[in-house]
PDB file of N, CA and C in Angstrom:
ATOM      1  N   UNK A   1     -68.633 -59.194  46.175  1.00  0.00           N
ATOM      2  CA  UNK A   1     -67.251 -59.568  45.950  1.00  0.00           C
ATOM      3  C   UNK A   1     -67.204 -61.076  45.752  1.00  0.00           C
ATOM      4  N   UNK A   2     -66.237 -61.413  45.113  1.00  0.00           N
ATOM      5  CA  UNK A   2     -66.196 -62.849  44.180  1.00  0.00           C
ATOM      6  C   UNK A   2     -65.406 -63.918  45.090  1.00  0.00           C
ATOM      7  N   UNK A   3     -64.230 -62.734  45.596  1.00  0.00           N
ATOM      8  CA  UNK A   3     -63.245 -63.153  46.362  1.00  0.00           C
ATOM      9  C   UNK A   3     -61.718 -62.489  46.100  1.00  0.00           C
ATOM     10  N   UNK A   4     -60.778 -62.705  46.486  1.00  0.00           N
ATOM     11  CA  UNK A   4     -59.664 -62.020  46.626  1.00  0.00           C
ATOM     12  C   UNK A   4     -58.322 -63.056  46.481  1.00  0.00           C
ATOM     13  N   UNK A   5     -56.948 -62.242  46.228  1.00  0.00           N
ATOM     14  CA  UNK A   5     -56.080 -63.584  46.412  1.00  0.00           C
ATOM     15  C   UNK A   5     -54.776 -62.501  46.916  1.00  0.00           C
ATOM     16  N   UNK A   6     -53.881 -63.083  47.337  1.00  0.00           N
ATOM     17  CA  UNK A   6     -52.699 -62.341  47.931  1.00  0.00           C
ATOM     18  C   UNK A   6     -52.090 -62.643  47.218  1.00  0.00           C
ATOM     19  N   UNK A   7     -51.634 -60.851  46.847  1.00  0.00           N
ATOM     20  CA  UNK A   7     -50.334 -60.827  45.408  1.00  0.00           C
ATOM     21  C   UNK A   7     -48.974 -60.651  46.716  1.00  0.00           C
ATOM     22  N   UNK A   8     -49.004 -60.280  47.729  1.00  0.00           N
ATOM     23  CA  UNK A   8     -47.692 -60.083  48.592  1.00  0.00           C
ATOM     24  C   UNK A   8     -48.850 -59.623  50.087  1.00  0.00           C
ATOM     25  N   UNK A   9     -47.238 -59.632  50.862  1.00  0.00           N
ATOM     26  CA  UNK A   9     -47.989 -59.779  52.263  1.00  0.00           C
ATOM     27  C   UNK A   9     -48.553 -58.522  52.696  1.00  0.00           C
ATOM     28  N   UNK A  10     -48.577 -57.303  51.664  1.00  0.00           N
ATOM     29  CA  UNK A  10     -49.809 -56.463  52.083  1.00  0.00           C
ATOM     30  C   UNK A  10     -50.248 -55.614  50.700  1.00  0.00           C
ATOM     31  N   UNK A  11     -50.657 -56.646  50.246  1.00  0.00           N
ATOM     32  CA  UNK A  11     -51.380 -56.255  48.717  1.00  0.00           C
ATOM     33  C   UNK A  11     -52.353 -57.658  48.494  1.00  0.00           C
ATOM     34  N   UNK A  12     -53.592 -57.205  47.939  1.00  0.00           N
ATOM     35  CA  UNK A  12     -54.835 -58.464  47.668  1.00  0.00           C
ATOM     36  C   UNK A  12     -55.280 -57.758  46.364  1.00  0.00           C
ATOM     37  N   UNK A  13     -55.454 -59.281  45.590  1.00  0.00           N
ATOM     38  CA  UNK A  13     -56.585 -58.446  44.191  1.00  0.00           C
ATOM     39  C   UNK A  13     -57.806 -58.989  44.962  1.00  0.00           C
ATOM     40  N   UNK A  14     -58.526 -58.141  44.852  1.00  0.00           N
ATOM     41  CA  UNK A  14     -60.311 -58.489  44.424  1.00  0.00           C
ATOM     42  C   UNK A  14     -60.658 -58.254  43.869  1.00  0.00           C
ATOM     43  N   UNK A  15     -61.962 -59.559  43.360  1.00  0.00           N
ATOM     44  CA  UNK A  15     -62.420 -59.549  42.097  1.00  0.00           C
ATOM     45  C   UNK A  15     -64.424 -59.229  42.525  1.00  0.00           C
ATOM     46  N   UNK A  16     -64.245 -58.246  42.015  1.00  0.00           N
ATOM     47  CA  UNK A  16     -66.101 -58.073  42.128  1.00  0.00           C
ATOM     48  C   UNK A  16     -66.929 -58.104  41.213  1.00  0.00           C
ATOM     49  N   UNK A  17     -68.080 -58.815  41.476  1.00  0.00           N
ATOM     50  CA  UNK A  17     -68.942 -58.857  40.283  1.00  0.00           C
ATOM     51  C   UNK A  17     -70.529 -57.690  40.587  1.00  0.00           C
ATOM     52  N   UNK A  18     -70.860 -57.112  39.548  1.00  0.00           N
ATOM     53  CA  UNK A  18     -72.011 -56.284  39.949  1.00  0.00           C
ATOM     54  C   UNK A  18     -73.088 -57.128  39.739  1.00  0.00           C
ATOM     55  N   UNK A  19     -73.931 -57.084  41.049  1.00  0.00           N
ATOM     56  CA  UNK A  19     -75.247 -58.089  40.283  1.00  0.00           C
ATOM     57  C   UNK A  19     -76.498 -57.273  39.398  1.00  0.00           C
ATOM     58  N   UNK A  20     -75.804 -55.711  39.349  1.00  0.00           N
ATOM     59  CA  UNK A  20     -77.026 -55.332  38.438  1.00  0.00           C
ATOM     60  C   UNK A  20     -76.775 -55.264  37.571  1.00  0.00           C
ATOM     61  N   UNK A  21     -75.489 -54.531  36.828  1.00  0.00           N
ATOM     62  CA  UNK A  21     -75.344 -54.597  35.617  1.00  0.00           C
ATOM     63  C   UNK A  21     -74.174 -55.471  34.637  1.00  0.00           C
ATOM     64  N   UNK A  22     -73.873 -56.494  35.611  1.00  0.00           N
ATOM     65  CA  UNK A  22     -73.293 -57.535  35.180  1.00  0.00           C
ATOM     66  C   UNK A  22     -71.638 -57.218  34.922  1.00  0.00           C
ATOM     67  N   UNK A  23     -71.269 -56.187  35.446  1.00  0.00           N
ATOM     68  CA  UNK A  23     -69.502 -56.019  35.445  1.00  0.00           C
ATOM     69  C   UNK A  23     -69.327 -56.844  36.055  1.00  0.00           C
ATOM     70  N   UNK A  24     -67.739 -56.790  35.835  1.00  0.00           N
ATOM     71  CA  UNK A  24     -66.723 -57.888  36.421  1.00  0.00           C
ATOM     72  C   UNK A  24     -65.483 -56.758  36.874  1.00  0.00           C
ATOM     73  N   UNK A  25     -65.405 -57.176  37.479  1.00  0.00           N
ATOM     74  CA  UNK A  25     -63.939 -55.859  37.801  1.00  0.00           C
ATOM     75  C   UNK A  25     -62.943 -56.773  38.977  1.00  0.00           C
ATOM     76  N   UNK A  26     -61.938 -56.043  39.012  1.00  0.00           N
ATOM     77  CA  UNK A  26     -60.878 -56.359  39.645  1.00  0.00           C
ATOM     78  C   UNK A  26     -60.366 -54.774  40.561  1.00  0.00           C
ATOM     79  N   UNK A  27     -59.762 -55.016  41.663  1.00  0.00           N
ATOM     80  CA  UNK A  27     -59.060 -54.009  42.139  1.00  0.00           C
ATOM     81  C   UNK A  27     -58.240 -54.740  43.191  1.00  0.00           C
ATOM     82  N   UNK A  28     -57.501 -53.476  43.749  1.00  0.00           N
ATOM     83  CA  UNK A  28     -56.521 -54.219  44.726  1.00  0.00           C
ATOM     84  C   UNK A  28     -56.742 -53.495  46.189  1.00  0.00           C
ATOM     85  N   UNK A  29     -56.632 -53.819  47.668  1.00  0.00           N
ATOM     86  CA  UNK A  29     -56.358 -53.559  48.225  1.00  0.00           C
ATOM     87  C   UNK A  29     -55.322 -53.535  48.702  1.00  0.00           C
ATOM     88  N   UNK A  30     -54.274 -52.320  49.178  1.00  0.00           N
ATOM     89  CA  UNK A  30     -53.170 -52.065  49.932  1.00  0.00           C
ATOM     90  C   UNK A  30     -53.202 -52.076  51.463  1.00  0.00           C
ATOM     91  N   UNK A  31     -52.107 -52.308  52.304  1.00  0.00           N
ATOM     92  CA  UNK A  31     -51.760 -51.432  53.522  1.00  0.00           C
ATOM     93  C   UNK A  31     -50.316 -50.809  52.944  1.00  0.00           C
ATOM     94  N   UNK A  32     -50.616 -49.501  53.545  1.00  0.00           N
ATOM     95  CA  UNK A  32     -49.640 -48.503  53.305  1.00  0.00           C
ATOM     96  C   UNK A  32     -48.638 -47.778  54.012  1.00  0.00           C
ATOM     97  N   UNK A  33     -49.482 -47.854  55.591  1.00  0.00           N
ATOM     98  CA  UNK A  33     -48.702 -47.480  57.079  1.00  0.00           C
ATOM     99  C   UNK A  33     -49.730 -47.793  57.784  1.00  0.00           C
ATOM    100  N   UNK A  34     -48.456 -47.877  59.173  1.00  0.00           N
ATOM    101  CA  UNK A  34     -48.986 -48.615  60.455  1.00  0.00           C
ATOM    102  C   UNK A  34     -49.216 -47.637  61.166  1.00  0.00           C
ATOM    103  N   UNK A  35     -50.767 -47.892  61.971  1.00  0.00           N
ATOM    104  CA  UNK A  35     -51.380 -46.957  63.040  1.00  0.00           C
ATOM    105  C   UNK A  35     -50.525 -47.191  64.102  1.00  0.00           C
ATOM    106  N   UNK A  36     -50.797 -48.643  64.797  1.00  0.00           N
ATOM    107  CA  UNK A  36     -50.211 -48.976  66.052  1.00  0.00           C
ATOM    108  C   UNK A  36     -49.528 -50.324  65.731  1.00  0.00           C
ATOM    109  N   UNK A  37     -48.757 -50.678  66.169  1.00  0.00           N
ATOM    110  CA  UNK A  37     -47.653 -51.465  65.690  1.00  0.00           C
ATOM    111  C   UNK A  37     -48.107 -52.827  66.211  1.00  0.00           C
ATOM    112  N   UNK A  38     -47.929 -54.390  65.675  1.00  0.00           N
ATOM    113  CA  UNK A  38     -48.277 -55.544  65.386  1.00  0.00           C
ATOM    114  C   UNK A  38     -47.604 -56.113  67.006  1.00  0.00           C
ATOM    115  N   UNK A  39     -48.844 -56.863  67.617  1.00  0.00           N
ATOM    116  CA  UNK A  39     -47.886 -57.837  69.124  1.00  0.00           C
ATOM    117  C   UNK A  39     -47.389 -59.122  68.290  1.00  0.00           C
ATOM    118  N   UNK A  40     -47.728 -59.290  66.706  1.00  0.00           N
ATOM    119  CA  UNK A  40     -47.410 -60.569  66.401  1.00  0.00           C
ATOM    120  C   UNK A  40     -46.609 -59.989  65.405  1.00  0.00           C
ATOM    121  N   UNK A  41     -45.967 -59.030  64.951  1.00  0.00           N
ATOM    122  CA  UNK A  41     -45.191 -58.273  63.459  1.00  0.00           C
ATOM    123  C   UNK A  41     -44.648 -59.452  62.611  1.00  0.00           C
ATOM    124  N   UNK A  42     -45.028 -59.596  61.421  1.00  0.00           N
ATOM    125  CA  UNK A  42     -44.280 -60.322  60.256  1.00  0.00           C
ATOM    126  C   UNK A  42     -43.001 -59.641  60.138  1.00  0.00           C
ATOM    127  N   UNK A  43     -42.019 -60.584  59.740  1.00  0.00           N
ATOM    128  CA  UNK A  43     -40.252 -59.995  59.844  1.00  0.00           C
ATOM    129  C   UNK A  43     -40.162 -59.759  58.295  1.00  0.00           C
ATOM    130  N   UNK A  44     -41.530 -59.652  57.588  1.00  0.00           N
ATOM    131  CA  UNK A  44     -41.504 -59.585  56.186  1.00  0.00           C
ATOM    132  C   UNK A  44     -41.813 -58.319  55.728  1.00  0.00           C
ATOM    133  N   UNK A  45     -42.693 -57.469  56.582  1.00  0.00           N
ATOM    134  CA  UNK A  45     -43.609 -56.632  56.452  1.00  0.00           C
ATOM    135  C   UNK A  45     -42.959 -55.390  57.055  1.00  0.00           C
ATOM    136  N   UNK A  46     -42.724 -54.329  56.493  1.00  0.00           N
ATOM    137  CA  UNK A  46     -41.790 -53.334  56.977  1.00  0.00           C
ATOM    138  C   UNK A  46     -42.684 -52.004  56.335  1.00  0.00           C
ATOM    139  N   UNK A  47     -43.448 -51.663  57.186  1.00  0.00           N
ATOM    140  CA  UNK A  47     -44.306 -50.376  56.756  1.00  0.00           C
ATOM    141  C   UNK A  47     -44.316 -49.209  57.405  1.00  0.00           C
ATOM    142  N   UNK A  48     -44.054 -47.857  56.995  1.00  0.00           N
ATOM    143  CA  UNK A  48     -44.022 -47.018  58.060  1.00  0.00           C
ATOM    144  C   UNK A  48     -44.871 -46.303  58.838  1.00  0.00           C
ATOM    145  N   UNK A  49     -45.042 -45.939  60.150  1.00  0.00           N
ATOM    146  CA  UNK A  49     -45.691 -45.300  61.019  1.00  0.00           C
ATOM    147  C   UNK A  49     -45.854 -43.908  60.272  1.00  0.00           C
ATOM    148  N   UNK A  50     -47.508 -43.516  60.464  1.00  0.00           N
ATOM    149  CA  UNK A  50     -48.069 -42.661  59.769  1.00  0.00           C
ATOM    150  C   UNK A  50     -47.599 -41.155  60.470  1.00  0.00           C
ATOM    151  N   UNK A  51     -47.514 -41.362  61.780  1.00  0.00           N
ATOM    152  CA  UNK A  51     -47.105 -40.596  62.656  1.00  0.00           C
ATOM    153  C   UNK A  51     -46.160 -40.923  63.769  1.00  0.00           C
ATOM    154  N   UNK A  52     -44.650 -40.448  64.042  1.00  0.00           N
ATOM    155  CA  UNK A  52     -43.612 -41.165  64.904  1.00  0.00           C
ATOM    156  C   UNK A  52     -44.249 -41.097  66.255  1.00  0.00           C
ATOM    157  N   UNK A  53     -44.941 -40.143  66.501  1.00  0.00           N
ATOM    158  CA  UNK A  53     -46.013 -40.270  68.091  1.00  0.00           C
ATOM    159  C   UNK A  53     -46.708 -41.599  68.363  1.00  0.00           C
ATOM    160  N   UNK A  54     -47.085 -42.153  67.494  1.00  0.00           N
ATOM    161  CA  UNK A  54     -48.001 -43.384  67.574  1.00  0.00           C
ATOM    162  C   UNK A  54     -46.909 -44.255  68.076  1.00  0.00           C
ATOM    163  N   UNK A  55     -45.657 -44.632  68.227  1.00  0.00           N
ATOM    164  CA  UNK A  55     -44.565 -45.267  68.153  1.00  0.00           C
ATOM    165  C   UNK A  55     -44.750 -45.854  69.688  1.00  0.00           C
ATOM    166  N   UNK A  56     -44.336 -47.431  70.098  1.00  0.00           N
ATOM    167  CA  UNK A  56     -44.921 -48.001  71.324  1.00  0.00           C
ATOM    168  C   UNK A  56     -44.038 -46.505  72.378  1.00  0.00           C
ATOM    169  N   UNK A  57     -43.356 -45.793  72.106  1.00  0.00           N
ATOM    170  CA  UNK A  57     -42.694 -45.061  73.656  1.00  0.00           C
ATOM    171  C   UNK A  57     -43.343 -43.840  73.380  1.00  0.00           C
ATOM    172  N   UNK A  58     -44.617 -43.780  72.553  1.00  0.00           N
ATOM    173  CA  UNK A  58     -45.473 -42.446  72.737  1.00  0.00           C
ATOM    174  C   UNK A  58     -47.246 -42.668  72.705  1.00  0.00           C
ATOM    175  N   UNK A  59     -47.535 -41.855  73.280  1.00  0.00           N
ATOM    176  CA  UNK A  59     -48.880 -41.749  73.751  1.00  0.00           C
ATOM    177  C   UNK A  59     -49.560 -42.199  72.012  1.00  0.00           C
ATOM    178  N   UNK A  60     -51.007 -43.384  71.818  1.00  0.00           N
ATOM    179  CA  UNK A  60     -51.642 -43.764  71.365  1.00  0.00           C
ATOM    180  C   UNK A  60     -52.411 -42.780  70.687  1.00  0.00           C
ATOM    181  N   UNK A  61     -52.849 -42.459  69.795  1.00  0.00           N
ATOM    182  CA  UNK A  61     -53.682 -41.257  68.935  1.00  0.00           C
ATOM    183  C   UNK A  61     -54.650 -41.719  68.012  1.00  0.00           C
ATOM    184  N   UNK A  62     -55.940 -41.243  67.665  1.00  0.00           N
ATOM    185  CA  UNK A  62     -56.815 -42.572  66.707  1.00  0.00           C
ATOM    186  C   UNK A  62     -56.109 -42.459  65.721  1.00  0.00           C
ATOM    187  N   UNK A  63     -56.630 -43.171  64.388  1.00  0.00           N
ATOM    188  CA  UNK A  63     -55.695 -43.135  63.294  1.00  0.00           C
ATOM    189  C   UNK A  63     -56.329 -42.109  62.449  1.00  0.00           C
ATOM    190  N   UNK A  64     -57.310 -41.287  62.536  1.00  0.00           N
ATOM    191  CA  UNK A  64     -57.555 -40.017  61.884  1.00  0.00           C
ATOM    192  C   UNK A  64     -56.737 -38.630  63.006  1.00  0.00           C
ATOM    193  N   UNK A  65     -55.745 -38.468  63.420  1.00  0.00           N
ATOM    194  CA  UNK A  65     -54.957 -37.753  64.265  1.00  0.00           C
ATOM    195  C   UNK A  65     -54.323 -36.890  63.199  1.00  0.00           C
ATOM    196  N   UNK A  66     -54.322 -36.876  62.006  1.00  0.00           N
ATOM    197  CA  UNK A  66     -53.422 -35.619  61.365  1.00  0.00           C
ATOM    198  C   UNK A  66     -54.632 -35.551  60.280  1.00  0.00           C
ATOM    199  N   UNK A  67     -54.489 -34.177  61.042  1.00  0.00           N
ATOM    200  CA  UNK A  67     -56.344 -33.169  59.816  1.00  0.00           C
ATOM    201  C   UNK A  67     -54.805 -31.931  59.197  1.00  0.00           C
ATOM    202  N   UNK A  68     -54.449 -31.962  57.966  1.00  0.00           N
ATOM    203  CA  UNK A  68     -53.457 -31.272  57.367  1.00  0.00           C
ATOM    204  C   UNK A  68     -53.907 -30.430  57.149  1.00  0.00           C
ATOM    205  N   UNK A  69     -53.833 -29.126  57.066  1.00  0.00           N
ATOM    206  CA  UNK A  69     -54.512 -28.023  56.550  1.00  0.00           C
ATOM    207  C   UNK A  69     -54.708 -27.525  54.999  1.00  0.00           C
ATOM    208  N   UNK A  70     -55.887 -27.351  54.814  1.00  0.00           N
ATOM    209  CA  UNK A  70     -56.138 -27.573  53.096  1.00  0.00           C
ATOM    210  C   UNK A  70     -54.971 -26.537  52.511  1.00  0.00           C
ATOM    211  N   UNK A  71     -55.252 -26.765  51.339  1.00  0.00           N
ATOM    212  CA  UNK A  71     -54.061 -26.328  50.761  1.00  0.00           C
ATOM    213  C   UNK A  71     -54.219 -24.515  50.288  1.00  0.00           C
ATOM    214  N   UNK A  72     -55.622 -24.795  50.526  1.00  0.00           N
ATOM    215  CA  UNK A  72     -56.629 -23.492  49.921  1.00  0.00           C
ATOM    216  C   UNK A  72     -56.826 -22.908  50.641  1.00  0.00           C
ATOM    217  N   UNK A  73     -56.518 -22.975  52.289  1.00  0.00           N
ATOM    218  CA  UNK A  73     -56.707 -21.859  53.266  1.00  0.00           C
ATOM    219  C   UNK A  73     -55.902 -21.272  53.504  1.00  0.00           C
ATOM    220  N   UNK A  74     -56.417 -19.967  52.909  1.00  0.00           N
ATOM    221  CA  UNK A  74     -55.429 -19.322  53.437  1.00  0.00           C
ATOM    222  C   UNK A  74     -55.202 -18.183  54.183  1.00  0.00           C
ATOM    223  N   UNK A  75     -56.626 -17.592  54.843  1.00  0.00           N
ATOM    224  CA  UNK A  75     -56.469 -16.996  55.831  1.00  0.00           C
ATOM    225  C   UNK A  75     -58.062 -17.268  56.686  1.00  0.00           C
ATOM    226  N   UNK A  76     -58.407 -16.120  57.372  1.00  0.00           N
ATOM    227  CA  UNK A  76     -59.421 -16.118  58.058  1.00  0.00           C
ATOM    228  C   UNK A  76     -60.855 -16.586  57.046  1.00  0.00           C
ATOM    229  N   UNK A  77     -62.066 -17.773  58.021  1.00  0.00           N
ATOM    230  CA  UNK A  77     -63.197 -17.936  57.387  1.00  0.00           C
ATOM    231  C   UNK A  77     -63.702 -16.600  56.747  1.00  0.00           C
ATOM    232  N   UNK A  78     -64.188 -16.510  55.719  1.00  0.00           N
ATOM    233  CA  UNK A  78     -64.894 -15.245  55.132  1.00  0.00           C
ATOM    234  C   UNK A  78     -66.442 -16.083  55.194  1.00  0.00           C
ATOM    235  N   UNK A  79     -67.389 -15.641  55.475  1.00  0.00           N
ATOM    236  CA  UNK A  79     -68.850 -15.406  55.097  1.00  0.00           C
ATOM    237  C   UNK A  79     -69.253 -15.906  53.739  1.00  0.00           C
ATOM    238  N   UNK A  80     -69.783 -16.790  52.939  1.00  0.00           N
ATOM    239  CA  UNK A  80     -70.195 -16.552  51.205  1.00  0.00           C
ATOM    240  C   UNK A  80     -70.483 -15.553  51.269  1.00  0.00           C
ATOM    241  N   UNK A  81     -72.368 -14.875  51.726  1.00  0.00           N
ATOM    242  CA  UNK A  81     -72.654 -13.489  52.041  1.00  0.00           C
ATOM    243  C   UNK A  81     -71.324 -12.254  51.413  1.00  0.00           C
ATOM    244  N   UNK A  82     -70.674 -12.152  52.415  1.00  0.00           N
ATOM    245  CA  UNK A  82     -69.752 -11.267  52.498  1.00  0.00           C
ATOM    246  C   UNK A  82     -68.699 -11.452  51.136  1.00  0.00           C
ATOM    247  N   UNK A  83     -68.430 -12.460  50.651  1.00  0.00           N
ATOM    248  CA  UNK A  83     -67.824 -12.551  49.433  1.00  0.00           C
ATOM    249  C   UNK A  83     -68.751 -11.904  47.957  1.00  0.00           C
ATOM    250  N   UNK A  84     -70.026 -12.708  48.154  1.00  0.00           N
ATOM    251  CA  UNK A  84     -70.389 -12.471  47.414  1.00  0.00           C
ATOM    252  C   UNK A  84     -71.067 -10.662  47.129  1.00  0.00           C
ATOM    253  N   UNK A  85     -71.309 -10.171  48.079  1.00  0.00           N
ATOM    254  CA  UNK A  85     -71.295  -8.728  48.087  1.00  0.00           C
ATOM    255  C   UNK A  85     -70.204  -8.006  47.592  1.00  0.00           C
ATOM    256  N   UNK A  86     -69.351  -8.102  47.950  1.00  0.00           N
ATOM    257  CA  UNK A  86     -67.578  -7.999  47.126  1.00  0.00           C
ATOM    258  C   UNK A  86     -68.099  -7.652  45.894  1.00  0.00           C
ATOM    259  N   UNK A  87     -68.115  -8.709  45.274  1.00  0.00           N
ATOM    260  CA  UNK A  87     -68.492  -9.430  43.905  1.00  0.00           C
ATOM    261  C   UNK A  87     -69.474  -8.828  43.231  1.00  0.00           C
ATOM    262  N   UNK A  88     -70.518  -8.138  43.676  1.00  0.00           N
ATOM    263  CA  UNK A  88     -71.613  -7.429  43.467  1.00  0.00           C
ATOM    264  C   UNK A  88     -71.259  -6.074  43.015  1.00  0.00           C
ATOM    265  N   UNK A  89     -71.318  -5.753  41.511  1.00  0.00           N
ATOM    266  CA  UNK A  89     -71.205  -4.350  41.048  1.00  0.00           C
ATOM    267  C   UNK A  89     -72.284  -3.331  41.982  1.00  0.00           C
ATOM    268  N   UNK A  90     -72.069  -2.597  42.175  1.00  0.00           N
ATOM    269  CA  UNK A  90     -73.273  -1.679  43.055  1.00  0.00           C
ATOM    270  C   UNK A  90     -72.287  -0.142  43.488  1.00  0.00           C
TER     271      UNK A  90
END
């Protein structure tokens, strides 16, 4: 990385260079929501809590605390095995 610059108080471009094949690139880093809330908070910075539990009058949770359920499950684990026998003219 080349270095970075602040486009706003929670957005950065960085600029990276590859040393093997000689790109140049740019990207940005975001913050998007707050795990646990700031003892020093900017009065600028207004982001929302990922989860209202995390909130200082509720119990602390890591910040991987919501596993959503895929979108594709949709019932009990099946076996491959067992699928694929299904599947098997016989």
């Amino acid at each position: 990385m080349r270095g970075s610059e602040q486009i706003t108080p929670t957005v950065r471009e960085l600029r990276m260079d590859c040393g093997e094949c000689g790109a140049r690139m740019v990207g940005q880093l975001s913050l998007v929501r707050t795990v646990r809330e700031s003892d020093c908070a900017n009065a600028e910075v207004r982001l929302p809590f990922s989860n209202p539990a995390l909130s200082r009058d509720h119990r602390h949770r890591p910040a991987n605390d919501d596993a959503p359920i895929p979108a594709n499950d949709d019932g009990p684990d099946i076996p491959a095995a067992a699928i694929g026998a299904a599947l098997t003219p016989g």
